[in-house]
PDB file of N, CA and C in Angstrom:
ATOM      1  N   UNK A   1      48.629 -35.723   7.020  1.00  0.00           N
ATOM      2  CA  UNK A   1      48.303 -36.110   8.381  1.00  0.00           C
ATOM      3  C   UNK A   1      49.530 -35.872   9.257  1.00  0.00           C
ATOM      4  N   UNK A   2      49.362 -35.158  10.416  1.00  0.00           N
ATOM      5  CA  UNK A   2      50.370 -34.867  11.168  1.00  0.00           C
ATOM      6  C   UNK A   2      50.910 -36.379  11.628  1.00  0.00           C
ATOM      7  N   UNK A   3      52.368 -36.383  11.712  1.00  0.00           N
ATOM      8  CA  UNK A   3      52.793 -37.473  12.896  1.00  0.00           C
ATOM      9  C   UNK A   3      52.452 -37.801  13.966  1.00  0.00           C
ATOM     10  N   UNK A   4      52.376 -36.389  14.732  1.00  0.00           N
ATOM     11  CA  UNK A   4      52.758 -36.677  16.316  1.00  0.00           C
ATOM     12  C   UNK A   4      51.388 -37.222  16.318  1.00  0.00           C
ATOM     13  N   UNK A   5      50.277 -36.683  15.644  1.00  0.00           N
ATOM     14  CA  UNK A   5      48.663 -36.739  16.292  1.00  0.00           C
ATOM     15  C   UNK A   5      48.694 -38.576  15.783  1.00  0.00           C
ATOM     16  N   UNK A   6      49.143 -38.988  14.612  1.00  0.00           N
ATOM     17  CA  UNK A   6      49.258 -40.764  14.235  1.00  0.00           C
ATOM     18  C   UNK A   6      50.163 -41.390  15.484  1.00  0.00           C
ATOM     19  N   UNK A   7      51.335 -40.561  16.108  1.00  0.00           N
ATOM     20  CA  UNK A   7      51.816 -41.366  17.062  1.00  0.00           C
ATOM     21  C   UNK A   7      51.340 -41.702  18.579  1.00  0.00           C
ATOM     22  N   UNK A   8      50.593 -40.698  18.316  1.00  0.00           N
ATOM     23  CA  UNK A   8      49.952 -40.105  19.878  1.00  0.00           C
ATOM     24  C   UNK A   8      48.873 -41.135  20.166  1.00  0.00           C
ATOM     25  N   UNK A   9      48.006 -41.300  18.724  1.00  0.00           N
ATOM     26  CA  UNK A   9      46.513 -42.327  19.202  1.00  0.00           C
ATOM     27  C   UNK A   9      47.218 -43.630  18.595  1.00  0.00           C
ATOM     28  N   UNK A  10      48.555 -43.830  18.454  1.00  0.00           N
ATOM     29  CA  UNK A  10      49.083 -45.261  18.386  1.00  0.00           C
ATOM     30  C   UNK A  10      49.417 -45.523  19.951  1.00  0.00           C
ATOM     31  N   UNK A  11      49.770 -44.622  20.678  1.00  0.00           N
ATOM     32  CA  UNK A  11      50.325 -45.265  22.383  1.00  0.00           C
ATOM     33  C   UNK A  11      49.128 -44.977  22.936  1.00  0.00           C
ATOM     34  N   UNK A  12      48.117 -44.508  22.781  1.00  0.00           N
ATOM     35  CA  UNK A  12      46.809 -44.606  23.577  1.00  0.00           C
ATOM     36  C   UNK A  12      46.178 -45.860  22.886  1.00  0.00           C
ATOM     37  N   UNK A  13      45.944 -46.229  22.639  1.00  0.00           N
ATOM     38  CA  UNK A  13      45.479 -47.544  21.880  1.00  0.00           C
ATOM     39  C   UNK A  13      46.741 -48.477  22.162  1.00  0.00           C
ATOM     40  N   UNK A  14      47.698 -48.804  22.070  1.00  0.00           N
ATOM     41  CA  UNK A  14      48.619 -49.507  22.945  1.00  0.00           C
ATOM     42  C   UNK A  14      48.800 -49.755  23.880  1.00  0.00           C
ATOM     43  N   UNK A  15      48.367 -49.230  24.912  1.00  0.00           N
ATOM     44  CA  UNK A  15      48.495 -48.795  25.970  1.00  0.00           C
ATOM     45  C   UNK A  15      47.558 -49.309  27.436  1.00  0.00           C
ATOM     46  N   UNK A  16      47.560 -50.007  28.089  1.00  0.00           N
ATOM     47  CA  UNK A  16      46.415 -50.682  29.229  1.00  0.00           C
ATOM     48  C   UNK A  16      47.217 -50.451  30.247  1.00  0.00           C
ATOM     49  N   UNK A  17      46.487 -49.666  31.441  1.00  0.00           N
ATOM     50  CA  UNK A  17      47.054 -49.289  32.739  1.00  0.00           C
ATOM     51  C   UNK A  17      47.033 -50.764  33.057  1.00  0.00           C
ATOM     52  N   UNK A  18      45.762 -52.072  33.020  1.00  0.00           N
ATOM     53  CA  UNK A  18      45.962 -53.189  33.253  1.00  0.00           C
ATOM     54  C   UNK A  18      46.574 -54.017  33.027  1.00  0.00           C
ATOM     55  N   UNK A  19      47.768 -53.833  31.908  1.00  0.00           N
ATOM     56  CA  UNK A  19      48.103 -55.096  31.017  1.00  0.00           C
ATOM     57  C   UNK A  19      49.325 -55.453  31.890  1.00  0.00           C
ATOM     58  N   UNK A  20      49.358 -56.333  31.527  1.00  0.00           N
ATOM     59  CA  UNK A  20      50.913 -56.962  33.000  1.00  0.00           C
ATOM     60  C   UNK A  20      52.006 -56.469  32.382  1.00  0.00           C
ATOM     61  N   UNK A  21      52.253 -55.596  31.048  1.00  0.00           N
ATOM     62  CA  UNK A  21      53.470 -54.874  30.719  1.00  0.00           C
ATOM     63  C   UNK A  21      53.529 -53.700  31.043  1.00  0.00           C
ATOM     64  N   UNK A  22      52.510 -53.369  31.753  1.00  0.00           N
ATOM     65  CA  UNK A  22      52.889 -51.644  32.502  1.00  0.00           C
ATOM     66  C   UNK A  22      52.432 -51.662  33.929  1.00  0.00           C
ATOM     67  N   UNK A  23      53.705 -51.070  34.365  1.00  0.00           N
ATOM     68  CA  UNK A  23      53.642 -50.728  36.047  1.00  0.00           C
ATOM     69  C   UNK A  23      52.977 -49.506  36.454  1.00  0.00           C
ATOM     70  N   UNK A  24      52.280 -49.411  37.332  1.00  0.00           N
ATOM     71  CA  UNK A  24      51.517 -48.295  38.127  1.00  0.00           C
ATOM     72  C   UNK A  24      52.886 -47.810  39.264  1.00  0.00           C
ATOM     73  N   UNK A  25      52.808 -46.627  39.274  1.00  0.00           N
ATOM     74  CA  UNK A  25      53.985 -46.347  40.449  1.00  0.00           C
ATOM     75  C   UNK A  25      53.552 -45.293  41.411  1.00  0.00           C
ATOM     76  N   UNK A  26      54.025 -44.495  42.492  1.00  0.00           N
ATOM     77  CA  UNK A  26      53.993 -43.629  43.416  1.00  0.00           C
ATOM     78  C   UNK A  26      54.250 -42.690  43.754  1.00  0.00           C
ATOM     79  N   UNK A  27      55.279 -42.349  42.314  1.00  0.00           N
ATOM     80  CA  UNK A  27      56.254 -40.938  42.526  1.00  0.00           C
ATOM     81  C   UNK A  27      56.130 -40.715  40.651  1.00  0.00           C
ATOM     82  N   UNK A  28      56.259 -39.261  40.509  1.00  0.00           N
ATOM     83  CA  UNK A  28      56.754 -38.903  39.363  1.00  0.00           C
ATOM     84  C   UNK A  28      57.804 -37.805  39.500  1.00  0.00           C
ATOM     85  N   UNK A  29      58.830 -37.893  38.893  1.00  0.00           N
ATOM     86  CA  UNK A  29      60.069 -36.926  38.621  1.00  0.00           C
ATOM     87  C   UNK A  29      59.952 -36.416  37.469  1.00  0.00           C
ATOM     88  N   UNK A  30      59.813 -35.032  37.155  1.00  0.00           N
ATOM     89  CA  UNK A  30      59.662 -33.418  36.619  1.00  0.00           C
ATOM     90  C   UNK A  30      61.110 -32.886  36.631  1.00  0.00           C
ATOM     91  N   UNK A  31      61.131 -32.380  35.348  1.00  0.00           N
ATOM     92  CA  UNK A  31      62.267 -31.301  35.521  1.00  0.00           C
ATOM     93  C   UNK A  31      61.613 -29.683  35.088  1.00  0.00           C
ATOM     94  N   UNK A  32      61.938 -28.866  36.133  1.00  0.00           N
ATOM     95  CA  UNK A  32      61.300 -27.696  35.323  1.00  0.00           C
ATOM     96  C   UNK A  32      62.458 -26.966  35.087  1.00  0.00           C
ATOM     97  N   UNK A  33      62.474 -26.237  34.219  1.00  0.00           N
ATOM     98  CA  UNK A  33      63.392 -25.221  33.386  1.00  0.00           C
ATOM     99  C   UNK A  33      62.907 -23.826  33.824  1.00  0.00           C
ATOM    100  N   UNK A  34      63.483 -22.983  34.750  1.00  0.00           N
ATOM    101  CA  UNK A  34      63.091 -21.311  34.607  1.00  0.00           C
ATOM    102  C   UNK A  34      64.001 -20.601  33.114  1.00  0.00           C
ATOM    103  N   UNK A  35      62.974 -20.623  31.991  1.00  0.00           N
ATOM    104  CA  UNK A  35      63.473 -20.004  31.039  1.00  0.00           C
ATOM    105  C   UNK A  35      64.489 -18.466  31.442  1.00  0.00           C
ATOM    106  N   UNK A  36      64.091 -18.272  32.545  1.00  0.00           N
ATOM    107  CA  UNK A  36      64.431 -16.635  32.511  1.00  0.00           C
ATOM    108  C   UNK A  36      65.628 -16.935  33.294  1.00  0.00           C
ATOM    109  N   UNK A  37      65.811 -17.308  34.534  1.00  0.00           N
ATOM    110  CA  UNK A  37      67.054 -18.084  34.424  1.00  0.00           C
ATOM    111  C   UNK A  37      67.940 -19.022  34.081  1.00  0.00           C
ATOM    112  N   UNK A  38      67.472 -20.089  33.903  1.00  0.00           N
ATOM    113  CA  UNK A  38      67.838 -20.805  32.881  1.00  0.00           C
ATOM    114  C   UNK A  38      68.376 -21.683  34.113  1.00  0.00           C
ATOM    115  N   UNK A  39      67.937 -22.239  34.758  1.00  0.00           N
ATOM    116  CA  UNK A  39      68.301 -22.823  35.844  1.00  0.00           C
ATOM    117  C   UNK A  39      66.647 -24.306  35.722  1.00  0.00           C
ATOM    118  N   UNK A  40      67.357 -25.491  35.657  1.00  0.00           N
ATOM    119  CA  UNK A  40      66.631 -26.405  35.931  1.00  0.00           C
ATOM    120  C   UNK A  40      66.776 -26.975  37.055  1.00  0.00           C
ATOM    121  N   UNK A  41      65.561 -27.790  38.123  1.00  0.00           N
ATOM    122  CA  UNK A  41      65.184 -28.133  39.274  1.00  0.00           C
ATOM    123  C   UNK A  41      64.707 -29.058  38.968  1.00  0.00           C
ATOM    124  N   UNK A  42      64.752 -30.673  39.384  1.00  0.00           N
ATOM    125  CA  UNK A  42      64.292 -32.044  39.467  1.00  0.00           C
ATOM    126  C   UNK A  42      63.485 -31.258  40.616  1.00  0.00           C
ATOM    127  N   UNK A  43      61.947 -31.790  39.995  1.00  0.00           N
ATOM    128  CA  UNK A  43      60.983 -31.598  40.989  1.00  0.00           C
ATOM    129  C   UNK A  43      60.282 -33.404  41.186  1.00  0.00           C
ATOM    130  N   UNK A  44      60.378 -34.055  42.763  1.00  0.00           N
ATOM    131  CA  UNK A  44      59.457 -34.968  42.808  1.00  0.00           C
ATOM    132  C   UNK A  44      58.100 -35.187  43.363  1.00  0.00           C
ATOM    133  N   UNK A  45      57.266 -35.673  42.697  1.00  0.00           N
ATOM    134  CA  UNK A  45      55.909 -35.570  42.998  1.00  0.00           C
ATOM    135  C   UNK A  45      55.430 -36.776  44.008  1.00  0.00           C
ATOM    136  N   UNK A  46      54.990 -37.047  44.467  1.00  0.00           N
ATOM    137  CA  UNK A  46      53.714 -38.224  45.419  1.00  0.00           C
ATOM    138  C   UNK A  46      52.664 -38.467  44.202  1.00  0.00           C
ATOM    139  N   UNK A  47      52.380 -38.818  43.661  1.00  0.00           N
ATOM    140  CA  UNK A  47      51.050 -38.972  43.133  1.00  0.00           C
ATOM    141  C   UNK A  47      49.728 -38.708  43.813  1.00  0.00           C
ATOM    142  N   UNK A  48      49.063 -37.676  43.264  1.00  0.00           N
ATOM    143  CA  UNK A  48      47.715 -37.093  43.887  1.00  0.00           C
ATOM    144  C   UNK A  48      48.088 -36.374  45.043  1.00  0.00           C
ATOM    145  N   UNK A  49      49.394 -35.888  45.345  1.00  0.00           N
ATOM    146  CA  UNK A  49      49.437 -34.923  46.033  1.00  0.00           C
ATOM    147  C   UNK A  49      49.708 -33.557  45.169  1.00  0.00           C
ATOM    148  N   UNK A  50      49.432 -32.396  45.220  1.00  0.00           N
ATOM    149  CA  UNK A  50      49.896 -31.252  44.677  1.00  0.00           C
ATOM    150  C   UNK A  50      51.130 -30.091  45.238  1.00  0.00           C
ATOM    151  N   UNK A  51      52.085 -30.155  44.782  1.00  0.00           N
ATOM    152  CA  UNK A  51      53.463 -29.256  45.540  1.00  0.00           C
ATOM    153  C   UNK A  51      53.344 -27.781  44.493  1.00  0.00           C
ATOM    154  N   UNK A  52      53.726 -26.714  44.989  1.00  0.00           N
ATOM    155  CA  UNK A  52      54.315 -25.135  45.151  1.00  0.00           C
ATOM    156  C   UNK A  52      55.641 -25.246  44.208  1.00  0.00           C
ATOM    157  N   UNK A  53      55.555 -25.183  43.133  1.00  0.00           N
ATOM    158  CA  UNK A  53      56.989 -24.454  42.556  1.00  0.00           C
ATOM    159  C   UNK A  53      57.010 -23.219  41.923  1.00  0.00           C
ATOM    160  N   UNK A  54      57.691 -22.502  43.282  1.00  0.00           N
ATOM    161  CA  UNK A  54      58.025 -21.261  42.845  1.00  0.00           C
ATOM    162  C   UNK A  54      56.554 -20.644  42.091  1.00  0.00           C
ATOM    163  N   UNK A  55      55.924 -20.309  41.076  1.00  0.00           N
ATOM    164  CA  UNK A  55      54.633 -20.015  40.837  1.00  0.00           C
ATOM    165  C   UNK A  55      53.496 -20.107  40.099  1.00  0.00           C
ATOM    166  N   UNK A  56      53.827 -22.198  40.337  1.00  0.00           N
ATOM    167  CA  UNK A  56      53.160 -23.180  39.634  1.00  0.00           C
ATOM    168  C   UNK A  56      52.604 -24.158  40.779  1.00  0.00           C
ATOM    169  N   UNK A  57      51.697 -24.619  40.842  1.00  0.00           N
ATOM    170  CA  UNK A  57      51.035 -26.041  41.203  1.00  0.00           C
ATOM    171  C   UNK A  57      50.603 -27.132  41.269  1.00  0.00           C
ATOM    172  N   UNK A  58      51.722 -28.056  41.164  1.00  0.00           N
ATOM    173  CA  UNK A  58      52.062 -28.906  40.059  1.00  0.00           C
ATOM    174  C   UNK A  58      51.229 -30.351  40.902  1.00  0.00           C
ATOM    175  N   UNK A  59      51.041 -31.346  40.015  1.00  0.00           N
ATOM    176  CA  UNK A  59      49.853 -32.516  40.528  1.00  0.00           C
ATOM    177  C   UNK A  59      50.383 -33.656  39.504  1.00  0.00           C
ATOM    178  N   UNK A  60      51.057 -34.611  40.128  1.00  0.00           N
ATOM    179  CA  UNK A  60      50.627 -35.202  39.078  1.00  0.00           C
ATOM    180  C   UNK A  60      49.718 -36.394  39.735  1.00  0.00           C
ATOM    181  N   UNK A  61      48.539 -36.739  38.826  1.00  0.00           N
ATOM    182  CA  UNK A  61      47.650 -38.149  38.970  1.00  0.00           C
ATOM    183  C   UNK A  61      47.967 -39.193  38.595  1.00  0.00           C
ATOM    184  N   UNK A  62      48.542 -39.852  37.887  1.00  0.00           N
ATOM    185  CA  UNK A  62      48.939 -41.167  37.431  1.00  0.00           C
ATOM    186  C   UNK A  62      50.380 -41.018  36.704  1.00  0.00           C
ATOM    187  N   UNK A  63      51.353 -42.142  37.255  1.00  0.00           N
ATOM    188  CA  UNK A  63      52.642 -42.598  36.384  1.00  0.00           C
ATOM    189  C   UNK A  63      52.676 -43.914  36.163  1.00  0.00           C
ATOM    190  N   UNK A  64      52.953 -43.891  34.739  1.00  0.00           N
ATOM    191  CA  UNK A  64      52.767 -45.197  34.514  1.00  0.00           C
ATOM    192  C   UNK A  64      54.233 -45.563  33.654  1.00  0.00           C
ATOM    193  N   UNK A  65      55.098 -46.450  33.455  1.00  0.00           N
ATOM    194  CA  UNK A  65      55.987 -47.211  33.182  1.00  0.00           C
ATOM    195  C   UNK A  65      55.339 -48.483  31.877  1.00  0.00           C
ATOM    196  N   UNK A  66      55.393 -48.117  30.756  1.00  0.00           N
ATOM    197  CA  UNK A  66      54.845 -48.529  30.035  1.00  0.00           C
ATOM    198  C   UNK A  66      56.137 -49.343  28.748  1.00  0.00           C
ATOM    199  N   UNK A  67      55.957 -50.843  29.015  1.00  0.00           N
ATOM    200  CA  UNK A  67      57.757 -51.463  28.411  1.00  0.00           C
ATOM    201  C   UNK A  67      56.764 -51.743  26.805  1.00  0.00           C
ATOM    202  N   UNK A  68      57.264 -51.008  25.901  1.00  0.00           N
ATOM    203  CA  UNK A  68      57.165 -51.457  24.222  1.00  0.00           C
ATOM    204  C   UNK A  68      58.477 -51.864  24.143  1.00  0.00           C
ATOM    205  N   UNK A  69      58.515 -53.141  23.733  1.00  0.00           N
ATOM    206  CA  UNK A  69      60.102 -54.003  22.897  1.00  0.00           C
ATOM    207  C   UNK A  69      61.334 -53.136  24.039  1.00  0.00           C
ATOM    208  N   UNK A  70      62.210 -53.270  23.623  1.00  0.00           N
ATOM    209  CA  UNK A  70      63.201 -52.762  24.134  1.00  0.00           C
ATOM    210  C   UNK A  70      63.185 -51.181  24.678  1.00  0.00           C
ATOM    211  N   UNK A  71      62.276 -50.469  24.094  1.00  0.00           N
ATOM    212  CA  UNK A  71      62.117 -49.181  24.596  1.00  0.00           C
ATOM    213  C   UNK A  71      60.943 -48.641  25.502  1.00  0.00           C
ATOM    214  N   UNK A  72      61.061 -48.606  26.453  1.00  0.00           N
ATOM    215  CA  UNK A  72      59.945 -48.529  27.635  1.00  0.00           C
ATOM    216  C   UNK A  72      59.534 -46.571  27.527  1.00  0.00           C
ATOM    217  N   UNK A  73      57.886 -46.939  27.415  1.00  0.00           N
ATOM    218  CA  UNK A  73      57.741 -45.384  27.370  1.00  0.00           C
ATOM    219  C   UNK A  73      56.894 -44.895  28.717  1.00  0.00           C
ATOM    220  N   UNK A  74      57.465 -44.006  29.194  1.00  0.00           N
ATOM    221  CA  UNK A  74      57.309 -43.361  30.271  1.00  0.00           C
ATOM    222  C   UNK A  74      55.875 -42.175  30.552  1.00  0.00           C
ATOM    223  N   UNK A  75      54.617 -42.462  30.780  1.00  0.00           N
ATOM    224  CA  UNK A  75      53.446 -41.367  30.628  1.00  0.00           C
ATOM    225  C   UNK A  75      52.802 -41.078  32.103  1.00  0.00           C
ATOM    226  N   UNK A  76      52.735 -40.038  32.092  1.00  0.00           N
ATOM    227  CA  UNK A  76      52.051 -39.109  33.372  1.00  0.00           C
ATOM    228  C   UNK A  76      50.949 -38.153  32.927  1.00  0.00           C
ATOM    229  N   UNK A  77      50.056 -38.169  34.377  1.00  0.00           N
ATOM    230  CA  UNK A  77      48.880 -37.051  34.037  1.00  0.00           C
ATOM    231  C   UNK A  77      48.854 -36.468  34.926  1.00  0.00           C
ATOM    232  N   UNK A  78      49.966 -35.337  34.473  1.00  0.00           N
ATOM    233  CA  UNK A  78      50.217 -33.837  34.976  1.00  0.00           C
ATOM    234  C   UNK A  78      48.691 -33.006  34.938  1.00  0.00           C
ATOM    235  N   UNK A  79      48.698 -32.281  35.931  1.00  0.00           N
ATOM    236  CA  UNK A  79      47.924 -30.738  36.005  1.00  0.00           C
ATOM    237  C   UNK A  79      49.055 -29.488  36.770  1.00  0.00           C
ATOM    238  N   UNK A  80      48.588 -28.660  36.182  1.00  0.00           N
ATOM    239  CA  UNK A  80      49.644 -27.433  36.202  1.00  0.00           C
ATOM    240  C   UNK A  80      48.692 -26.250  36.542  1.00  0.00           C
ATOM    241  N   UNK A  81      48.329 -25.462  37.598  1.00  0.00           N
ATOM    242  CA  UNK A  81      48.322 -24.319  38.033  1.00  0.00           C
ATOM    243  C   UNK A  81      49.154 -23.181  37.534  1.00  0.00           C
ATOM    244  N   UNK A  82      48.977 -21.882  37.102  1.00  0.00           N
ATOM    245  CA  UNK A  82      49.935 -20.875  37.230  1.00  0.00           C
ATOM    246  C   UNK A  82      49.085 -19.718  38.483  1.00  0.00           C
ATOM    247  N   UNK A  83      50.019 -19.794  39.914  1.00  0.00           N
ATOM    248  CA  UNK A  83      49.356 -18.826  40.394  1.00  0.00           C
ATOM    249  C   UNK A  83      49.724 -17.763  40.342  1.00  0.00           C
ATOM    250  N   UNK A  84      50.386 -16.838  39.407  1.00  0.00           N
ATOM    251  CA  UNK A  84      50.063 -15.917  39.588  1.00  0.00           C
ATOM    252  C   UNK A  84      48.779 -14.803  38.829  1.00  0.00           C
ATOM    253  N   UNK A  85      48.689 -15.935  37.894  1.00  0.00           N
ATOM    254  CA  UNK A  85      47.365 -15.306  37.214  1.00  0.00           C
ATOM    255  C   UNK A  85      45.777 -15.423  37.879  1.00  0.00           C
ATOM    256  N   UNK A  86      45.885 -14.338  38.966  1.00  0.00           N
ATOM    257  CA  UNK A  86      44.651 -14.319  39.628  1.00  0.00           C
ATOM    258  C   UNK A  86      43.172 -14.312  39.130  1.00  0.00           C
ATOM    259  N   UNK A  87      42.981 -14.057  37.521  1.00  0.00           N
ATOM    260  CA  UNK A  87      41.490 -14.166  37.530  1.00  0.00           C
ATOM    261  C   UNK A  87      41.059 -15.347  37.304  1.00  0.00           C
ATOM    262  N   UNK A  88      42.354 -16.418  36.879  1.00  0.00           N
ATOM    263  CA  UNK A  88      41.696 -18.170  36.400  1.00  0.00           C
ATOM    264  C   UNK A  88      42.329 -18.824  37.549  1.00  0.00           C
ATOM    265  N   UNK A  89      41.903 -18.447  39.007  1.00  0.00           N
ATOM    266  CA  UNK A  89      42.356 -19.508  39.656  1.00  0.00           C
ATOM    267  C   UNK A  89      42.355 -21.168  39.650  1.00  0.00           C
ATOM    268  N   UNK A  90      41.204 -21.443  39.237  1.00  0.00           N
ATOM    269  CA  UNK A  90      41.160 -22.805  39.175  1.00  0.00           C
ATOM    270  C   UNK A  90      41.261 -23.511  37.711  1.00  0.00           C
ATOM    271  N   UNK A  91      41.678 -22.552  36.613  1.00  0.00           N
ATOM    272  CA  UNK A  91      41.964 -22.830  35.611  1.00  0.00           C
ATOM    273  C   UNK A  91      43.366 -23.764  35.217  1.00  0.00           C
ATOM    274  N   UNK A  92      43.604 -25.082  34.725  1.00  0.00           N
ATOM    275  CA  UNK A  92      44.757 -25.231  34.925  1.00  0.00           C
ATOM    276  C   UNK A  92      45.401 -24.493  33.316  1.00  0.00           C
ATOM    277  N   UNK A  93      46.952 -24.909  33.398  1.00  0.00           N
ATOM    278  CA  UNK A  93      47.684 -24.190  32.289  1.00  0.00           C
ATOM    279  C   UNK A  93      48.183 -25.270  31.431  1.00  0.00           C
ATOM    280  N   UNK A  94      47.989 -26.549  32.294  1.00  0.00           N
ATOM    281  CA  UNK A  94      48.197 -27.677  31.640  1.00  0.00           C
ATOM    282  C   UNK A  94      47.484 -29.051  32.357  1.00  0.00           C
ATOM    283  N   UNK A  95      46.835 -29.657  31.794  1.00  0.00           N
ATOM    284  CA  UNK A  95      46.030 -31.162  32.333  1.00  0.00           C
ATOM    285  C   UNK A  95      45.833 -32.128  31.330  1.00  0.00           C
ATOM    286  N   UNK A  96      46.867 -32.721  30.704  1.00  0.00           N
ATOM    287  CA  UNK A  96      46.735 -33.983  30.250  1.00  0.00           C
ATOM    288  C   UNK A  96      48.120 -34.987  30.574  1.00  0.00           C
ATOM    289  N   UNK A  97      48.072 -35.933  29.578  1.00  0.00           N
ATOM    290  CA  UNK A  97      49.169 -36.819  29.465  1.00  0.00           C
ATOM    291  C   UNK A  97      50.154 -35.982  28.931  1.00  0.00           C
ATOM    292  N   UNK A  98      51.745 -36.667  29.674  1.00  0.00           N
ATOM    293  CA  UNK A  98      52.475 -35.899  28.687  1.00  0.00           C
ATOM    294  C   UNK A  98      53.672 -37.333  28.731  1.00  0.00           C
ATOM    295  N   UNK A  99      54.114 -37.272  27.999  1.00  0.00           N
ATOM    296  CA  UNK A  99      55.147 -38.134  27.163  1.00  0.00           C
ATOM    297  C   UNK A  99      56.714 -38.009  27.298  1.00  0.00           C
ATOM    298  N   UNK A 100      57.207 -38.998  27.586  1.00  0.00           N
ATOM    299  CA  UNK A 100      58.765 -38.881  27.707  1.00  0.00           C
ATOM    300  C   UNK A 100      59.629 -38.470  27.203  1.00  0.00           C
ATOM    301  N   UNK A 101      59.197 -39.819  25.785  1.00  0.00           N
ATOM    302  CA  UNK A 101      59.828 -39.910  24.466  1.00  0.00           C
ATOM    303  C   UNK A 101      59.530 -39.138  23.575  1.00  0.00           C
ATOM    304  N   UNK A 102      57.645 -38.467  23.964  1.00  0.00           N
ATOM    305  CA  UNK A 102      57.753 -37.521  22.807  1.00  0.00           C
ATOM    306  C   UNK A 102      57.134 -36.269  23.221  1.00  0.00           C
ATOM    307  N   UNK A 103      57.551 -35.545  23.700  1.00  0.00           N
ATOM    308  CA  UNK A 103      56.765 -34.290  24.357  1.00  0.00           C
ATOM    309  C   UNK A 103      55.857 -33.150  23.232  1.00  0.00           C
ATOM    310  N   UNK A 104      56.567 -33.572  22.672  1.00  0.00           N
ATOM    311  CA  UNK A 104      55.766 -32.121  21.345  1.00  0.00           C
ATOM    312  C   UNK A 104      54.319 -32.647  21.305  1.00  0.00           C
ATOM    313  N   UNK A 105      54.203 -33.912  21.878  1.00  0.00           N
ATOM    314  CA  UNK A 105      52.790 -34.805  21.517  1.00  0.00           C
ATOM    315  C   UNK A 105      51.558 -33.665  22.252  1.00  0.00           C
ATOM    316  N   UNK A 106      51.922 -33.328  23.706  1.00  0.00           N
ATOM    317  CA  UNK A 106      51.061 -32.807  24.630  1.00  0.00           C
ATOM    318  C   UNK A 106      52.303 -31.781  25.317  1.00  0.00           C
ATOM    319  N   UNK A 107      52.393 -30.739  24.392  1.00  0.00           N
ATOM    320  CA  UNK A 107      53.423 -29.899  25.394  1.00  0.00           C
ATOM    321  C   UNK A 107      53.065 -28.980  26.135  1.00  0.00           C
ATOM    322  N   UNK A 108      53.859 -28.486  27.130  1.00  0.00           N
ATOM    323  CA  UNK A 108      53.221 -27.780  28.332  1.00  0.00           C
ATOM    324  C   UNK A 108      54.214 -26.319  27.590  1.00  0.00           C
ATOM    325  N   UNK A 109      53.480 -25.075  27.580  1.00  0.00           N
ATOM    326  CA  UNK A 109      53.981 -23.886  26.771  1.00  0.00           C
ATOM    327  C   UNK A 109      52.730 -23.186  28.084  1.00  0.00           C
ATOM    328  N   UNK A 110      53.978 -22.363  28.639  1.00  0.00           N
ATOM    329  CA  UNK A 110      54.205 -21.311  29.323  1.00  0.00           C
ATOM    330  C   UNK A 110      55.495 -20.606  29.032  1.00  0.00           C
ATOM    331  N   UNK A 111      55.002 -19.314  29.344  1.00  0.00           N
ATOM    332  CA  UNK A 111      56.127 -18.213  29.148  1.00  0.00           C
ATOM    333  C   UNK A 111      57.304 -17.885  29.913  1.00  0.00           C
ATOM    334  N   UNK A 112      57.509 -18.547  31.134  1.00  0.00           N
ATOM    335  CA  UNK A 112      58.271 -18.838  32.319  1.00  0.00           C
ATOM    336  C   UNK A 112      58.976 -19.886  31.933  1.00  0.00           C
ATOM    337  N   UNK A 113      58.266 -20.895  32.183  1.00  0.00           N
ATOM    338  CA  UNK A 113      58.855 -22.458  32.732  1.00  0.00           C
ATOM    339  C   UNK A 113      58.627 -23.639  31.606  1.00  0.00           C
ATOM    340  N   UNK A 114      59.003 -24.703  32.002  1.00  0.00           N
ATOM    341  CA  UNK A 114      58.953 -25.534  30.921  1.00  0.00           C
ATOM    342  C   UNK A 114      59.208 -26.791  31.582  1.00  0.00           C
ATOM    343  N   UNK A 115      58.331 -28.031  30.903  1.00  0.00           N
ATOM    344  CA  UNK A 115      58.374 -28.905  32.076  1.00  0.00           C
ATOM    345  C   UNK A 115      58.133 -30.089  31.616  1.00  0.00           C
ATOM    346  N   UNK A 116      59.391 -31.079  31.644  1.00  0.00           N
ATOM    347  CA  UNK A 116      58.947 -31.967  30.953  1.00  0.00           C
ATOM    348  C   UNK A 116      59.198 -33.412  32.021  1.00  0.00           C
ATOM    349  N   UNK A 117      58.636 -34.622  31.627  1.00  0.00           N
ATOM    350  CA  UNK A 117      58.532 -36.099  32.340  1.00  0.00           C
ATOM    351  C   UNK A 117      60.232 -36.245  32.056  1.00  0.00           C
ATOM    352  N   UNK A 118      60.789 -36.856  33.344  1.00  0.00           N
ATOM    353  CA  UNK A 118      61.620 -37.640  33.866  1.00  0.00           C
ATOM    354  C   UNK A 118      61.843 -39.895  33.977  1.00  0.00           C
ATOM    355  N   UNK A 119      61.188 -39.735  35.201  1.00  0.00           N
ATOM    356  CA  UNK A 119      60.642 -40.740  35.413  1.00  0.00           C
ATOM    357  C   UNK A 119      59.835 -41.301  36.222  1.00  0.00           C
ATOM    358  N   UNK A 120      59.597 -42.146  36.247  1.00  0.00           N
ATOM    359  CA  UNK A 120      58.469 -42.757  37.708  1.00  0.00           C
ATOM    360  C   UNK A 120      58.869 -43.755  38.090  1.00  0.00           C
ATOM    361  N   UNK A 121      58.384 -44.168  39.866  1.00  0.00           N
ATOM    362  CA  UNK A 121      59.263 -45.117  40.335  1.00  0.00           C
ATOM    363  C   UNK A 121      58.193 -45.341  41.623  1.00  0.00           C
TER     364      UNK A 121
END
């Protein structure tokens, strides 16, 4: 049995946007990586607004601040556009949760860029 997939439906099952140990917030902070330059950019989001990077369309819908024991885990629900691939416009390249602490869980794999959770606030 893989790990990540046992760790993955352990913090979804842990996990209540309602429970008075996790905060709902307004902003999410992204770092994207241009593999080809190799140059990373803190990108910040609004929640449910969608911003232009360079030739992605990035969204995120929910940040949540989630405190387990001493180690607080950090989850967002990113959607990812690539525009330059004109025949799947409305296709995204990435739309789920993605993870702080553990990204390999739900990773975002594009051939460009690379993009992983920061924080929310």
């Amino acid at each position: 049995v893989n790990f990540n997939i046992i760790f993955f439906i352990f913090i979804l099952l842990s996990f209540d946007v309602n429970a008075e140990n996790s905060t709902n917030t307004s902003h999410t902070n992204i770092k994207v990586l241009d593999k080809i330059s190799s140059k990373n950019t803190l990108v910040i989001l609004k929640n449910g607004t969608e911003i232009k990077h360079k030739d992605l369309l990035i969204k995120s819908m929910k940040c949540v601040n989630s405190e387990f024991d001493d180690n607080p885990e950090i989850m967002a629900y990113i959607q990812v556009k690539d525009i330059t691939n004109k025949d799947n416009d409305d296709v995204f390249v990435f739309n789920e949760w993605m993870f702080s602490s553990s990204p390999s869980i739900a990773p975002f794999d594009h051939p460009v860029y690379d993009i992983w959770l920061v924080k929310c606030y």
